[in-house]
Protein backbone atom coordinates (compact mmCIF):
# COMPACT_ATOMS: atom_id res chain seq x y z
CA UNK A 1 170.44 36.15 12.55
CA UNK A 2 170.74 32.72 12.84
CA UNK A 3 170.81 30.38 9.76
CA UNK A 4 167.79 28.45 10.20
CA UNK A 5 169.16 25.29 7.97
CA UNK A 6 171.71 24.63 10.56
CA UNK A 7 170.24 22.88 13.18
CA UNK A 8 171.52 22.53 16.69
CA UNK A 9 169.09 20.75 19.14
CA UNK A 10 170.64 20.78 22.48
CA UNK A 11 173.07 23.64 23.96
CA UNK A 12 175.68 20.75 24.95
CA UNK A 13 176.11 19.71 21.02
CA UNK A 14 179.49 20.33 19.52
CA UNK A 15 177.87 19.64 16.22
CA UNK A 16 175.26 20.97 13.76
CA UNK A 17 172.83 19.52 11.26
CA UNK A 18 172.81 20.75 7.30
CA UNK A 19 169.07 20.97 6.22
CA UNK A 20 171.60 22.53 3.40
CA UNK A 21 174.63 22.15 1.39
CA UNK A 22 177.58 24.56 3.05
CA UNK A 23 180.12 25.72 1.28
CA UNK A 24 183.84 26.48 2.35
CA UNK A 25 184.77 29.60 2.98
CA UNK A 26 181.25 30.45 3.85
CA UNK A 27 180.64 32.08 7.44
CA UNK A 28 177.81 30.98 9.27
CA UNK A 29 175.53 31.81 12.65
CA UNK A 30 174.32 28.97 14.40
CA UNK A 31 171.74 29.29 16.66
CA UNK A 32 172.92 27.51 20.39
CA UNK A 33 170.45 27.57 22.81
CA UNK A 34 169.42 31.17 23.48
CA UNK A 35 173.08 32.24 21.94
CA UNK A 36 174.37 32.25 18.54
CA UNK A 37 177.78 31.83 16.92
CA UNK A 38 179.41 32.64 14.07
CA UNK A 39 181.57 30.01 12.29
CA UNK A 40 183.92 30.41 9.27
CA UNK A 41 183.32 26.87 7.83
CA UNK A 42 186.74 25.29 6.10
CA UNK A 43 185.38 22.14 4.49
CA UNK A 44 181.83 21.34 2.19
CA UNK A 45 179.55 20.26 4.40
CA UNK A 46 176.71 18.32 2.26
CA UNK A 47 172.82 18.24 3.33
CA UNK A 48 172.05 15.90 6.09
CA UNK A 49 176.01 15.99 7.45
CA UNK A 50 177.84 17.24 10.23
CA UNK A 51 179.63 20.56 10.77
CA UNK A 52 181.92 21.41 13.50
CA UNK A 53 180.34 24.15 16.13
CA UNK A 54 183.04 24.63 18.88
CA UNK A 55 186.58 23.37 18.42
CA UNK A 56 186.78 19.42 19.40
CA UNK A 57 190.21 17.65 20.44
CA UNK A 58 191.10 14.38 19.07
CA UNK A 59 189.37 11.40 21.68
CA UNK A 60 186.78 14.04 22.83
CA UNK A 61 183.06 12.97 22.20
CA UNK A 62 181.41 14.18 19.48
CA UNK A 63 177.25 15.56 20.60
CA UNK A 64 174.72 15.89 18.32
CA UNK A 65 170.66 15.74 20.33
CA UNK A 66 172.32 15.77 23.73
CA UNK A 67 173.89 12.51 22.87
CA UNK A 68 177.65 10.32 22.86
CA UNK A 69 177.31 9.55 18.80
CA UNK A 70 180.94 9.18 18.97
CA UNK A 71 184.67 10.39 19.30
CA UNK A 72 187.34 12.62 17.55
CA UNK A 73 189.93 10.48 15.97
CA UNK A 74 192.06 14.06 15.57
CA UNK A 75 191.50 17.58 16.48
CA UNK A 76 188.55 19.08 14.86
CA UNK A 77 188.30 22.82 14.27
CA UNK A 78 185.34 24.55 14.36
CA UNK A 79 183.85 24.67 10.92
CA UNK A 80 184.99 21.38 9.74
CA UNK A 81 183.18 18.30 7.99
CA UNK A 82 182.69 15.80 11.00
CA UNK A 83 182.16 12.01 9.35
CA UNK A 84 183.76 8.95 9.58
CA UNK A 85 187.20 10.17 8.55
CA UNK A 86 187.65 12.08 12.14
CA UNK A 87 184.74 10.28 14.26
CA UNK A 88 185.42 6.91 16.20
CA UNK A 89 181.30 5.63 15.89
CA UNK A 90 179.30 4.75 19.02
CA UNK A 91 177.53 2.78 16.50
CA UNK A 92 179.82 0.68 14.16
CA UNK A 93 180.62 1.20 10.10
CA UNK A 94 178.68 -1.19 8.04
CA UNK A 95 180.78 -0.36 4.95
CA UNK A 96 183.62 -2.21 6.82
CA UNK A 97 182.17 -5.28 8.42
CA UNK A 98 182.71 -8.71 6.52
CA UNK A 99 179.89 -11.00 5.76
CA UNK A 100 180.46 -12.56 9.07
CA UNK A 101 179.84 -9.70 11.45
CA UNK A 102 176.65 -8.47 9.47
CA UNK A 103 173.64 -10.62 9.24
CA UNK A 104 170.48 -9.12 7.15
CA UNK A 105 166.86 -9.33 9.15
CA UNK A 106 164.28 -10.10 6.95
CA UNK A 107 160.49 -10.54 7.76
């Protein structure tokens, strides 16, 4: 049966949702559209994070809700921790911008 704090919205995702901490060394089943798979995951994924679902090569885009969030800056086996050490950002890291390319909007 399919772990029900690992979410996966749309078949085409390569990635799932924690709604819980996973452990390494833990093996999971993920539910993928009307399939499920069973993952041996190699790295702590913490709540609210990313976890590997299929394998993904390095420069492939990285799906999570049917979407482009990104792409793999280095092969990414299934079960691993997918963040911003091995994902290229469709939307930008505002822990590295300068003051200069970040303005604040207040109202």
């Amino acid at each position: 049966m399919a772990d029900r704090y690992l979410e996966v919205v749309e078949p085409s995702d390569n990635v799932a949702t924690a709604l819980r901490d996973v452990a390494a060394g833990e093996t999971v089943t993920v539910a993928v559209g009307d399939e499920e798979r069973t993952i041996d995951v190699i790295d702590d994924v913490g709540f609210g994070h990313k976890l590997a679902i299929a394998d993904i090569a390095d420069g492939e885009t990285i799906t999570k809700y049917g979407k482009s969030i990104g792409n793999a800056t280095e092969d990414i086996p299934a079960g691993t921790f997918v963040h911003v050490h091995n994902v290229e950002s469709n939307y930008g890291r505002g822990d590295l911008a300068d003051d200069t390319e970040v303005e604040a909007i207040s109202e």
